[in-house]
PDB file of N, CA and C in Angstrom:
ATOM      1  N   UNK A   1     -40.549  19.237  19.075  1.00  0.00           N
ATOM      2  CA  UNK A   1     -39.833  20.469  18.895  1.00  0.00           C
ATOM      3  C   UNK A   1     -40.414  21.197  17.686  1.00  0.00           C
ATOM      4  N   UNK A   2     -40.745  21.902  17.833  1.00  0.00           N
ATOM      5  CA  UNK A   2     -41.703  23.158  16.655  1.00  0.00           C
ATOM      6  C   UNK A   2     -40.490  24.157  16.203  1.00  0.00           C
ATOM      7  N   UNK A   3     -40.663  24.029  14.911  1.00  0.00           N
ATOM      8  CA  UNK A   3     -39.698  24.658  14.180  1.00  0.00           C
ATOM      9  C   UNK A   3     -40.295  26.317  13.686  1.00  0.00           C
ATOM     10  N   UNK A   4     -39.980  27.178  13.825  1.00  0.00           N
ATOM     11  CA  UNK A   4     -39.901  28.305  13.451  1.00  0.00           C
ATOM     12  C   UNK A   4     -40.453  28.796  11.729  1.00  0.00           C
ATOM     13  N   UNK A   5     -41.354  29.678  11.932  1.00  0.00           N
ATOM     14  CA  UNK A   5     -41.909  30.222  10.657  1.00  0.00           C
ATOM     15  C   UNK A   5     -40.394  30.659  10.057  1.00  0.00           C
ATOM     16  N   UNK A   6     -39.639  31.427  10.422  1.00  0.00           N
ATOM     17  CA  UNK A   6     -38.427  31.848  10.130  1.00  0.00           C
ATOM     18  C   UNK A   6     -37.472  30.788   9.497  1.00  0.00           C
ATOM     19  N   UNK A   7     -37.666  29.749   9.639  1.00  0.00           N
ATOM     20  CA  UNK A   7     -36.666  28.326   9.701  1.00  0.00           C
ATOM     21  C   UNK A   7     -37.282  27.690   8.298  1.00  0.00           C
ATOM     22  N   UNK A   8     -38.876  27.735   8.303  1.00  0.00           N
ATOM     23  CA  UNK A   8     -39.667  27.063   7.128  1.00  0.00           C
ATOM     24  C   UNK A   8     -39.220  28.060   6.437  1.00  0.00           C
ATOM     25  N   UNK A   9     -39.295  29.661   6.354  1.00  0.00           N
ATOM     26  CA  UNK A   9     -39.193  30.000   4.943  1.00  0.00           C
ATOM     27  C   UNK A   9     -37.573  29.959   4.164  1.00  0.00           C
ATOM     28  N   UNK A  10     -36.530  30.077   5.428  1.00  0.00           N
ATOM     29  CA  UNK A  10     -35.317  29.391   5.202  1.00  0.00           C
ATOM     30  C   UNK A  10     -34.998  28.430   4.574  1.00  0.00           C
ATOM     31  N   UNK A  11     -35.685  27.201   4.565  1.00  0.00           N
ATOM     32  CA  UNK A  11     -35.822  25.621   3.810  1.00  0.00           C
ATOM     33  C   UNK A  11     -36.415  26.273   2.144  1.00  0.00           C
ATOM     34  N   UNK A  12     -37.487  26.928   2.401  1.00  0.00           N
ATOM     35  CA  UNK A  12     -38.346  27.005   0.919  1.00  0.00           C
ATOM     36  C   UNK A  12     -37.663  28.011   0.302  1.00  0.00           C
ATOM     37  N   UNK A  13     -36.617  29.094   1.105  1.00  0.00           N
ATOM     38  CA  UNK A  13     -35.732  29.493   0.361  1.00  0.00           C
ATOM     39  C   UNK A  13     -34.806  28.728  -0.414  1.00  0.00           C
ATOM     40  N   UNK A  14     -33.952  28.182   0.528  1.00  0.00           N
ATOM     41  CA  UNK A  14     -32.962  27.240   0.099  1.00  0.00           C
ATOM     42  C   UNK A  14     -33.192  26.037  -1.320  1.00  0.00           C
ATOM     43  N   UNK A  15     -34.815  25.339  -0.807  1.00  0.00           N
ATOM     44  CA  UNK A  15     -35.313  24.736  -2.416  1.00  0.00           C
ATOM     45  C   UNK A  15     -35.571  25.121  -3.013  1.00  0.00           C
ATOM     46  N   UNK A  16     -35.898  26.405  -2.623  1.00  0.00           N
ATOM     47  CA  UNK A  16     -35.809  27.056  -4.408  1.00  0.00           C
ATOM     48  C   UNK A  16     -35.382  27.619  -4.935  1.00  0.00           C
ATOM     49  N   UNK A  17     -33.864  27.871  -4.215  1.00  0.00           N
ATOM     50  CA  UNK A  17     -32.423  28.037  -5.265  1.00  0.00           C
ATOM     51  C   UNK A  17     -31.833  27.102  -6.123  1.00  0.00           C
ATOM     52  N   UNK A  18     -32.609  25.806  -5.812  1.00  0.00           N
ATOM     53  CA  UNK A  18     -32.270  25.164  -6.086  1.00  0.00           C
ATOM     54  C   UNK A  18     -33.105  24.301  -7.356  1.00  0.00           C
ATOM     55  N   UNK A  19     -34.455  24.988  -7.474  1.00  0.00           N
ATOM     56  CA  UNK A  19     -35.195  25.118  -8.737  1.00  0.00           C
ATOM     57  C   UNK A  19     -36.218  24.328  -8.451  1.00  0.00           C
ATOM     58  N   UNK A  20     -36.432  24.182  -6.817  1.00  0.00           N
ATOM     59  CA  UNK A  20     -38.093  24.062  -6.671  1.00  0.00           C
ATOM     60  C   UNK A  20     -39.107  24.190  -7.363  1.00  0.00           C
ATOM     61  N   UNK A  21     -40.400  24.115  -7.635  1.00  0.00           N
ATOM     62  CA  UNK A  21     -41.589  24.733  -8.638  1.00  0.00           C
ATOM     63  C   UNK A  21     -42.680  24.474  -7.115  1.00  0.00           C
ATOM     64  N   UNK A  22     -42.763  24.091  -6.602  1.00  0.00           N
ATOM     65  CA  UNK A  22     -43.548  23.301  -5.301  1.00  0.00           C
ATOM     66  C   UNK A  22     -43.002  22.259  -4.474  1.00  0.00           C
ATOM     67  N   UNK A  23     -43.286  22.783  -3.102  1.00  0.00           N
ATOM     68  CA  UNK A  23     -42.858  22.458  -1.944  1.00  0.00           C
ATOM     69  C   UNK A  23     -44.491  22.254  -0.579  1.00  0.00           C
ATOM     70  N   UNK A  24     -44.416  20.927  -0.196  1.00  0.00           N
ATOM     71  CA  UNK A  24     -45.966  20.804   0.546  1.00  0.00           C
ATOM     72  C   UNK A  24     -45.262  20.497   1.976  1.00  0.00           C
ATOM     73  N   UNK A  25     -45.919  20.931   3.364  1.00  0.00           N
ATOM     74  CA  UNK A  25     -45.613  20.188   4.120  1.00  0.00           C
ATOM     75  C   UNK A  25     -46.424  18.891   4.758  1.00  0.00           C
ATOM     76  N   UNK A  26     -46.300  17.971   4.522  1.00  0.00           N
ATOM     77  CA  UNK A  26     -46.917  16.382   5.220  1.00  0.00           C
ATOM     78  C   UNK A  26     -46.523  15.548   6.547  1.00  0.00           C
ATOM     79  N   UNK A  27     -46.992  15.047   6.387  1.00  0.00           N
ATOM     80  CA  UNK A  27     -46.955  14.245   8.119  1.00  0.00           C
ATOM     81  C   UNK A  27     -47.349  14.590   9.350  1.00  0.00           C
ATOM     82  N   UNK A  28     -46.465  14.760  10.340  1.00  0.00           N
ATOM     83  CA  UNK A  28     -46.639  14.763  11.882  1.00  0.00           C
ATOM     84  C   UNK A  28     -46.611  16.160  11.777  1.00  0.00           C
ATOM     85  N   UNK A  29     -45.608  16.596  11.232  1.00  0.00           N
ATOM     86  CA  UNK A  29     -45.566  18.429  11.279  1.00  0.00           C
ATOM     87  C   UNK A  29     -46.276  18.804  10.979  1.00  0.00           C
ATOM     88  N   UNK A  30     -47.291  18.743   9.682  1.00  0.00           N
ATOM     89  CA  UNK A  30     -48.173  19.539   9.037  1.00  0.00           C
ATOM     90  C   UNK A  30     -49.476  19.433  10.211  1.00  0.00           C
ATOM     91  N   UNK A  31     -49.620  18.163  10.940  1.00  0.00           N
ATOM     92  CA  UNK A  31     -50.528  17.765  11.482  1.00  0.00           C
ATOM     93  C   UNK A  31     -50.463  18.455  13.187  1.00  0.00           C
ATOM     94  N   UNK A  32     -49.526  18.050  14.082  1.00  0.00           N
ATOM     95  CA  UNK A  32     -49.297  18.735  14.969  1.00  0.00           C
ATOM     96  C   UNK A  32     -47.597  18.874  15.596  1.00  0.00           C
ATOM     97  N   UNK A  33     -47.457  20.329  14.701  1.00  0.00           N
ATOM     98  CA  UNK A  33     -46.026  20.732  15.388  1.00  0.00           C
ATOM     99  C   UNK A  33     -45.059  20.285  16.397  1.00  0.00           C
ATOM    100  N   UNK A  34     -45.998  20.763  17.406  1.00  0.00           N
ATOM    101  CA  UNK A  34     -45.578  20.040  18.924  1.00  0.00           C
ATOM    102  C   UNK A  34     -45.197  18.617  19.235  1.00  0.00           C
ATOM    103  N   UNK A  35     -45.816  17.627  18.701  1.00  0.00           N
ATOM    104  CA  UNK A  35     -45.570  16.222  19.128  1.00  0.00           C
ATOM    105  C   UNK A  35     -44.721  15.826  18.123  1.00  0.00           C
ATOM    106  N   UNK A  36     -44.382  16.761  16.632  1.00  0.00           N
ATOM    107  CA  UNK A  36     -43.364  15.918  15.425  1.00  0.00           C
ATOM    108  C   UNK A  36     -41.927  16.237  16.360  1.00  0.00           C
ATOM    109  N   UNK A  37     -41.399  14.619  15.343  1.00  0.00           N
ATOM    110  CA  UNK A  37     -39.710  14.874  15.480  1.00  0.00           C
ATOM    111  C   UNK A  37     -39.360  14.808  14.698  1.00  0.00           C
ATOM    112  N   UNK A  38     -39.897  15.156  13.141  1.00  0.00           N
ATOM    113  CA  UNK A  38     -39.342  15.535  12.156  1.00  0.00           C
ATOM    114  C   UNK A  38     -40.087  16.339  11.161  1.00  0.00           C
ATOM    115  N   UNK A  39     -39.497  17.039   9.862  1.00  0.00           N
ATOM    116  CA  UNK A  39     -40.325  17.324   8.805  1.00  0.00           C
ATOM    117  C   UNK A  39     -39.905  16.637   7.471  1.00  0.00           C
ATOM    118  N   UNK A  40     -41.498  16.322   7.004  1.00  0.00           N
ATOM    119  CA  UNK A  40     -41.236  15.933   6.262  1.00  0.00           C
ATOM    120  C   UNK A  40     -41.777  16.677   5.219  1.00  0.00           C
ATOM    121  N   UNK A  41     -41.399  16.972   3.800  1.00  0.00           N
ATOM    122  CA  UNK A  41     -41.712  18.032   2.520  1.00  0.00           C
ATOM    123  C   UNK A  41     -41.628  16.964   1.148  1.00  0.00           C
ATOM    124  N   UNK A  42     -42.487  17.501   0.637  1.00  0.00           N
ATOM    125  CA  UNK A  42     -43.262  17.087  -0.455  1.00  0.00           C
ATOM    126  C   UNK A  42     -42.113  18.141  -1.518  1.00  0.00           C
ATOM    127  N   UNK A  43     -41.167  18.021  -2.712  1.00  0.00           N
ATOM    128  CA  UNK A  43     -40.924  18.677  -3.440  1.00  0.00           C
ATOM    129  C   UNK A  43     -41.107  18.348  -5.222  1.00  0.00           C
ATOM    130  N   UNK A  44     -41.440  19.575  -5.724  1.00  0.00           N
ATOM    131  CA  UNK A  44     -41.508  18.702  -7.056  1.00  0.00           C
ATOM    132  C   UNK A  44     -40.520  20.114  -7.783  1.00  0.00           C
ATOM    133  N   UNK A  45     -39.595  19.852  -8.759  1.00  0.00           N
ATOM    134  CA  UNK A  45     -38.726  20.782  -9.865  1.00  0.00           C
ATOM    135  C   UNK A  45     -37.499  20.708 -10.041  1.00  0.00           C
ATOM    136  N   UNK A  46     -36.623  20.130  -8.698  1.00  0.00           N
ATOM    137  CA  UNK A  46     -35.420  20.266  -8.670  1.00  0.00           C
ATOM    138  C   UNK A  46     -34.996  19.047  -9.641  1.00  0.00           C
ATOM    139  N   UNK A  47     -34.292  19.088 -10.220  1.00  0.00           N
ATOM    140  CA  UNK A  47     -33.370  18.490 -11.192  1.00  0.00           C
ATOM    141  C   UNK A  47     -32.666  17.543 -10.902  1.00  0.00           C
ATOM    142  N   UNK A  48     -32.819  16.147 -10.961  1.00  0.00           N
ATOM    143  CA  UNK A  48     -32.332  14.821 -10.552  1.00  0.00           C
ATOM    144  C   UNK A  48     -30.711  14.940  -9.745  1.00  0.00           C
ATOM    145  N   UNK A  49     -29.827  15.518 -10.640  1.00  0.00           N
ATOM    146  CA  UNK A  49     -28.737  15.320  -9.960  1.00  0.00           C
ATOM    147  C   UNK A  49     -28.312  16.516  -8.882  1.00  0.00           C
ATOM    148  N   UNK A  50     -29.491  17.329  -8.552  1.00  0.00           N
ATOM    149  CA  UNK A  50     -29.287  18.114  -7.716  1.00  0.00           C
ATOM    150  C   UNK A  50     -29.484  17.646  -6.172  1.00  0.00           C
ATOM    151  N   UNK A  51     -30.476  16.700  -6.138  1.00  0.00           N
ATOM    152  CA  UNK A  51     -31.377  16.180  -4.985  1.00  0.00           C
ATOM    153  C   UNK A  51     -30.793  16.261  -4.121  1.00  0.00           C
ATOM    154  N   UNK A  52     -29.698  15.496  -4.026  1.00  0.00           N
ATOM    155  CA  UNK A  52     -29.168  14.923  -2.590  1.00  0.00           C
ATOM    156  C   UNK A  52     -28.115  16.170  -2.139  1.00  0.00           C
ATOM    157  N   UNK A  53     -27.761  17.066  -2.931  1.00  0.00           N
ATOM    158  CA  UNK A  53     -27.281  18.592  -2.156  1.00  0.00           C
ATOM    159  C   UNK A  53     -28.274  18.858  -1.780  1.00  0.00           C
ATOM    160  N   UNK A  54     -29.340  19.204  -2.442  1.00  0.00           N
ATOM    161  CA  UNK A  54     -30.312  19.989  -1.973  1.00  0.00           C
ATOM    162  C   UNK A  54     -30.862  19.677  -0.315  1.00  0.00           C
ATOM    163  N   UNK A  55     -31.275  18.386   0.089  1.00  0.00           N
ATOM    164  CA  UNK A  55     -31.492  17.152   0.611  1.00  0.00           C
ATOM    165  C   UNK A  55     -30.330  17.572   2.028  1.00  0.00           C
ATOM    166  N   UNK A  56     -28.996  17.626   1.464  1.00  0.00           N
ATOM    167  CA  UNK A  56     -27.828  18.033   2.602  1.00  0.00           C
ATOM    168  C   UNK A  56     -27.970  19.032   2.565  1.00  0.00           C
ATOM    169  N   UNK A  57     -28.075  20.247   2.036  1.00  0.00           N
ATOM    170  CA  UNK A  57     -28.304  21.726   2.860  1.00  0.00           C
ATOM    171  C   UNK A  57     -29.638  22.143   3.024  1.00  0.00           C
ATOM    172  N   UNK A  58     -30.532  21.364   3.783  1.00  0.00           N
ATOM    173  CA  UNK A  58     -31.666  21.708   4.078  1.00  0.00           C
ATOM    174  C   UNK A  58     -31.889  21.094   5.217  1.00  0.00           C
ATOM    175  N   UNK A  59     -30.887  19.377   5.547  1.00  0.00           N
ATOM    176  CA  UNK A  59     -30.736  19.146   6.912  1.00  0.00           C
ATOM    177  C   UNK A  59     -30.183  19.972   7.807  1.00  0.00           C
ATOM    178  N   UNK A  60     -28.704  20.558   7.271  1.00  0.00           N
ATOM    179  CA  UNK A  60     -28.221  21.205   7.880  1.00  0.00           C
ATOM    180  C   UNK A  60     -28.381  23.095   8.495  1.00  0.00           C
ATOM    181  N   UNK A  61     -29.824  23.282   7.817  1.00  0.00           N
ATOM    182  CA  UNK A  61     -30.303  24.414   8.609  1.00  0.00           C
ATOM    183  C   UNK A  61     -30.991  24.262   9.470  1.00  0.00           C
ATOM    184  N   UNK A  62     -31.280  23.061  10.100  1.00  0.00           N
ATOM    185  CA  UNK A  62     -32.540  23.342  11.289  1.00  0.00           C
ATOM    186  C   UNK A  62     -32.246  22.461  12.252  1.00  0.00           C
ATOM    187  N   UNK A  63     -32.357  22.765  13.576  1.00  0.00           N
ATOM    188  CA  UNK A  63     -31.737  21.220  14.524  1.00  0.00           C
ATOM    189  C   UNK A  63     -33.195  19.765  14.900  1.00  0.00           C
ATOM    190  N   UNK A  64     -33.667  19.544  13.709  1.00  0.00           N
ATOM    191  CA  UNK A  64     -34.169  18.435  13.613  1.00  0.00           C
ATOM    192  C   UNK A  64     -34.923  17.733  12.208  1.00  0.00           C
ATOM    193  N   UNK A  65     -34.749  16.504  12.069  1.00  0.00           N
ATOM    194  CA  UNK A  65     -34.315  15.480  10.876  1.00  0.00           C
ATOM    195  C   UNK A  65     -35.535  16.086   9.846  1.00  0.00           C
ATOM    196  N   UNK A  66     -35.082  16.336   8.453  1.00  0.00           N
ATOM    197  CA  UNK A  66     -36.226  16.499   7.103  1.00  0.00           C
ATOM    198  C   UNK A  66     -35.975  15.388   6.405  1.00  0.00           C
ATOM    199  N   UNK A  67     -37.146  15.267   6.239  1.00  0.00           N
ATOM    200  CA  UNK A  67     -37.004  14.078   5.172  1.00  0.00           C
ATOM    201  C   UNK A  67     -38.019  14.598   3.610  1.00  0.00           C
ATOM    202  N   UNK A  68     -37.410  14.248   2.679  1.00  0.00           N
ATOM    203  CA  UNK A  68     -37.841  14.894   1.330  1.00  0.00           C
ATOM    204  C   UNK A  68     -37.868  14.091   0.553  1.00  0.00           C
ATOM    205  N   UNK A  69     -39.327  14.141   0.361  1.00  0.00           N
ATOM    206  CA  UNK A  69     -39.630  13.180  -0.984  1.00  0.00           C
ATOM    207  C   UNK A  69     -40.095  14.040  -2.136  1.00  0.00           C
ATOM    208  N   UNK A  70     -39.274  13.690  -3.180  1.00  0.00           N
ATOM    209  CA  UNK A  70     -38.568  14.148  -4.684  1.00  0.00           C
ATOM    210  C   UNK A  70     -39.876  13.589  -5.810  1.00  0.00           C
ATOM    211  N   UNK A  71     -40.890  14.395  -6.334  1.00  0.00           N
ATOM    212  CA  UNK A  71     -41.742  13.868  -7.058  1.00  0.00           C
ATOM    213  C   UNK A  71     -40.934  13.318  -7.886  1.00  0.00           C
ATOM    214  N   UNK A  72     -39.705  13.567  -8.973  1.00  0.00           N
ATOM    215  CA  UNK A  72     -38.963  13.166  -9.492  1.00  0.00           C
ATOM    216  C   UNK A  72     -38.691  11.655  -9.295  1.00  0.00           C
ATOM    217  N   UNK A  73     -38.227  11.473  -8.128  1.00  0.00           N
ATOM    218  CA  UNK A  73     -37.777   9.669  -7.223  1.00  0.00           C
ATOM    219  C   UNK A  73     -38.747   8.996  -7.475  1.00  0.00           C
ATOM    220  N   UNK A  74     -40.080   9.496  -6.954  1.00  0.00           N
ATOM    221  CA  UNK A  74     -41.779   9.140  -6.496  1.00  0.00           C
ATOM    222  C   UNK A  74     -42.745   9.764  -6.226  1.00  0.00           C
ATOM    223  N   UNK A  75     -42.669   9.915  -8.053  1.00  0.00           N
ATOM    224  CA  UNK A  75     -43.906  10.123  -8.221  1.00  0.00           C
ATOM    225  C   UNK A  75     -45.298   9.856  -7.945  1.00  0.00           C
ATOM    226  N   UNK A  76     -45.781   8.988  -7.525  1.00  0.00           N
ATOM    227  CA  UNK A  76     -47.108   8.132  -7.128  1.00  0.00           C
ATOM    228  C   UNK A  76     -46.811   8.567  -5.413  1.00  0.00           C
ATOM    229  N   UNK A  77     -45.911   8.137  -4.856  1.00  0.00           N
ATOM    230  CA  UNK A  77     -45.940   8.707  -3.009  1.00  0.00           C
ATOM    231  C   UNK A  77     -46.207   9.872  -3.247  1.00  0.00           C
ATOM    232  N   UNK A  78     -45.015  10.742  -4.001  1.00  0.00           N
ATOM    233  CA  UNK A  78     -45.333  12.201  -4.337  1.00  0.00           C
ATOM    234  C   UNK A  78     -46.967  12.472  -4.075  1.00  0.00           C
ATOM    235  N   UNK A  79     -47.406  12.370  -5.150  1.00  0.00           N
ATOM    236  CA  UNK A  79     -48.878  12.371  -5.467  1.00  0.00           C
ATOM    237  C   UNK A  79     -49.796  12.292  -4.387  1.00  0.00           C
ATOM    238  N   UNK A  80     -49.814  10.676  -3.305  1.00  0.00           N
ATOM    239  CA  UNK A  80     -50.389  10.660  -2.423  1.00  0.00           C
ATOM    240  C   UNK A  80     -50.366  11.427  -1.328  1.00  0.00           C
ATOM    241  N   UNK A  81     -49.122  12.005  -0.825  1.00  0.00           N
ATOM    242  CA  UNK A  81     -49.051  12.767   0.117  1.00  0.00           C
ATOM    243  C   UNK A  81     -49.160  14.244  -0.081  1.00  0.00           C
ATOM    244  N   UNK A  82     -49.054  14.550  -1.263  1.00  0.00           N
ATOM    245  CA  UNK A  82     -49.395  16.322  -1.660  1.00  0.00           C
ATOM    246  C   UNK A  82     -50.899  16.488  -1.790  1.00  0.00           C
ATOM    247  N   UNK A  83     -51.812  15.156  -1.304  1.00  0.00           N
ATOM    248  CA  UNK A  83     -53.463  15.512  -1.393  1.00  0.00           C
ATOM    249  C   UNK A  83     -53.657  16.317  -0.079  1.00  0.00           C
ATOM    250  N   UNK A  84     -53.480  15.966   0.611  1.00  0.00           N
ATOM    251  CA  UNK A  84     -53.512  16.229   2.389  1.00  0.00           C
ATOM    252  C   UNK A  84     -52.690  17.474   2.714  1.00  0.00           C
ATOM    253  N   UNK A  85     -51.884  18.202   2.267  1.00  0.00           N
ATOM    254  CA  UNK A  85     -50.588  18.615   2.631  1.00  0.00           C
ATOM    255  C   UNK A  85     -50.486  20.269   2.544  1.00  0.00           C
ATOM    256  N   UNK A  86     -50.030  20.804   3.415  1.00  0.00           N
ATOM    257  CA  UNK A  86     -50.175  22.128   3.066  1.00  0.00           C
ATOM    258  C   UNK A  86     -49.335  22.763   2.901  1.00  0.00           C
ATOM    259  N   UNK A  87     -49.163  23.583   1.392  1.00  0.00           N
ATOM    260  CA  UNK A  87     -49.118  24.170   0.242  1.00  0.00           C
ATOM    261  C   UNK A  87     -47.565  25.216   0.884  1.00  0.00           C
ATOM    262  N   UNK A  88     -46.124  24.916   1.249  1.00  0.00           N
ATOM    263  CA  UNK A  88     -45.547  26.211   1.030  1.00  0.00           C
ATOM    264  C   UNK A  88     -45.045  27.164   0.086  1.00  0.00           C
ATOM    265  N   UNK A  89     -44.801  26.917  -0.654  1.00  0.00           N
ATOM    266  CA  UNK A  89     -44.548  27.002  -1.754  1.00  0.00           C
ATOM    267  C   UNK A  89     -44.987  26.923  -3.435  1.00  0.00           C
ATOM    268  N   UNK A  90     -45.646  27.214  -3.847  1.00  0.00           N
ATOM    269  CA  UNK A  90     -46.068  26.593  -5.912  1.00  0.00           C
ATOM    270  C   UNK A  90     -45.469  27.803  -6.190  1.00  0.00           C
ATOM    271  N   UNK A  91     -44.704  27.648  -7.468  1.00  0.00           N
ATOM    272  CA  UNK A  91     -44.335  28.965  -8.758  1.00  0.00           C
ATOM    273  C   UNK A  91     -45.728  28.795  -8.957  1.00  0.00           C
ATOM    274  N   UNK A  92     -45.559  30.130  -9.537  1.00  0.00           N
ATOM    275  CA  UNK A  92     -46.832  30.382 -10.655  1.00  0.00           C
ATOM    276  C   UNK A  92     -45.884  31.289 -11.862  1.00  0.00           C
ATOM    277  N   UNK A  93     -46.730  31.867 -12.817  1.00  0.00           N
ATOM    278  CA  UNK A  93     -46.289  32.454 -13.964  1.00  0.00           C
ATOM    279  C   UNK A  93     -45.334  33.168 -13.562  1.00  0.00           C
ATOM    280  N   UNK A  94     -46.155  33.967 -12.588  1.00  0.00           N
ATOM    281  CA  UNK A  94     -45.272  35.558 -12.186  1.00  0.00           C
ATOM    282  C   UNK A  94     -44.192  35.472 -11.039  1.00  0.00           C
ATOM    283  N   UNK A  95     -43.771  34.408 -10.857  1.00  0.00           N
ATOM    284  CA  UNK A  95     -42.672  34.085  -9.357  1.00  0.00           C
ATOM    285  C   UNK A  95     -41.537  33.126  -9.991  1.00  0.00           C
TER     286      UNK A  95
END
């Protein structure tokens, strides 16, 4: 099930009300849309005790499973999977 450009910028909205700095997409999705049954996102900024809201209102915008790994949690997975991964999201100075 292929999720909607409209739906991704919905999510990278939503994390970064929530004080995102960078957001990657990895796995099956980033790789081929069509055959994933889930997404999975790379985030790094949000603030430890924010996670797991953040985490619940980001499942609940799209009708299939995200899974989010928190550079914060894991760092080193973090790391490995944001080599490969493509880019929705980085702040920069001016954003």
């Amino acid at each position: 099930m292929a999720v909607s450009s409209e739906q991704l910028e919905k999510i990278v909205a939503t994390l970064r009300a929530f004080g995102a700095r960078r957001i990657v997409l990895f796995g099956s999705y980033a790789q081929d849309p069509s055959r994933a049954r889930d997404i999975d996102l790379a985030v790094e900024g949000i603030p430890l005790r924010r996670l797991w809201r953040a985490d619940g209102e980001v499942a609940s915008e799209i009708d299939m499973p995200v899974d989010l790994v928190f550079k914060e949690e894991t760092p080193e997975f973090y790391a490995l999977v944001s080599r490969d991964a493509r880019v929705l999201y980085e702040q920069t100075d001016d954003t």
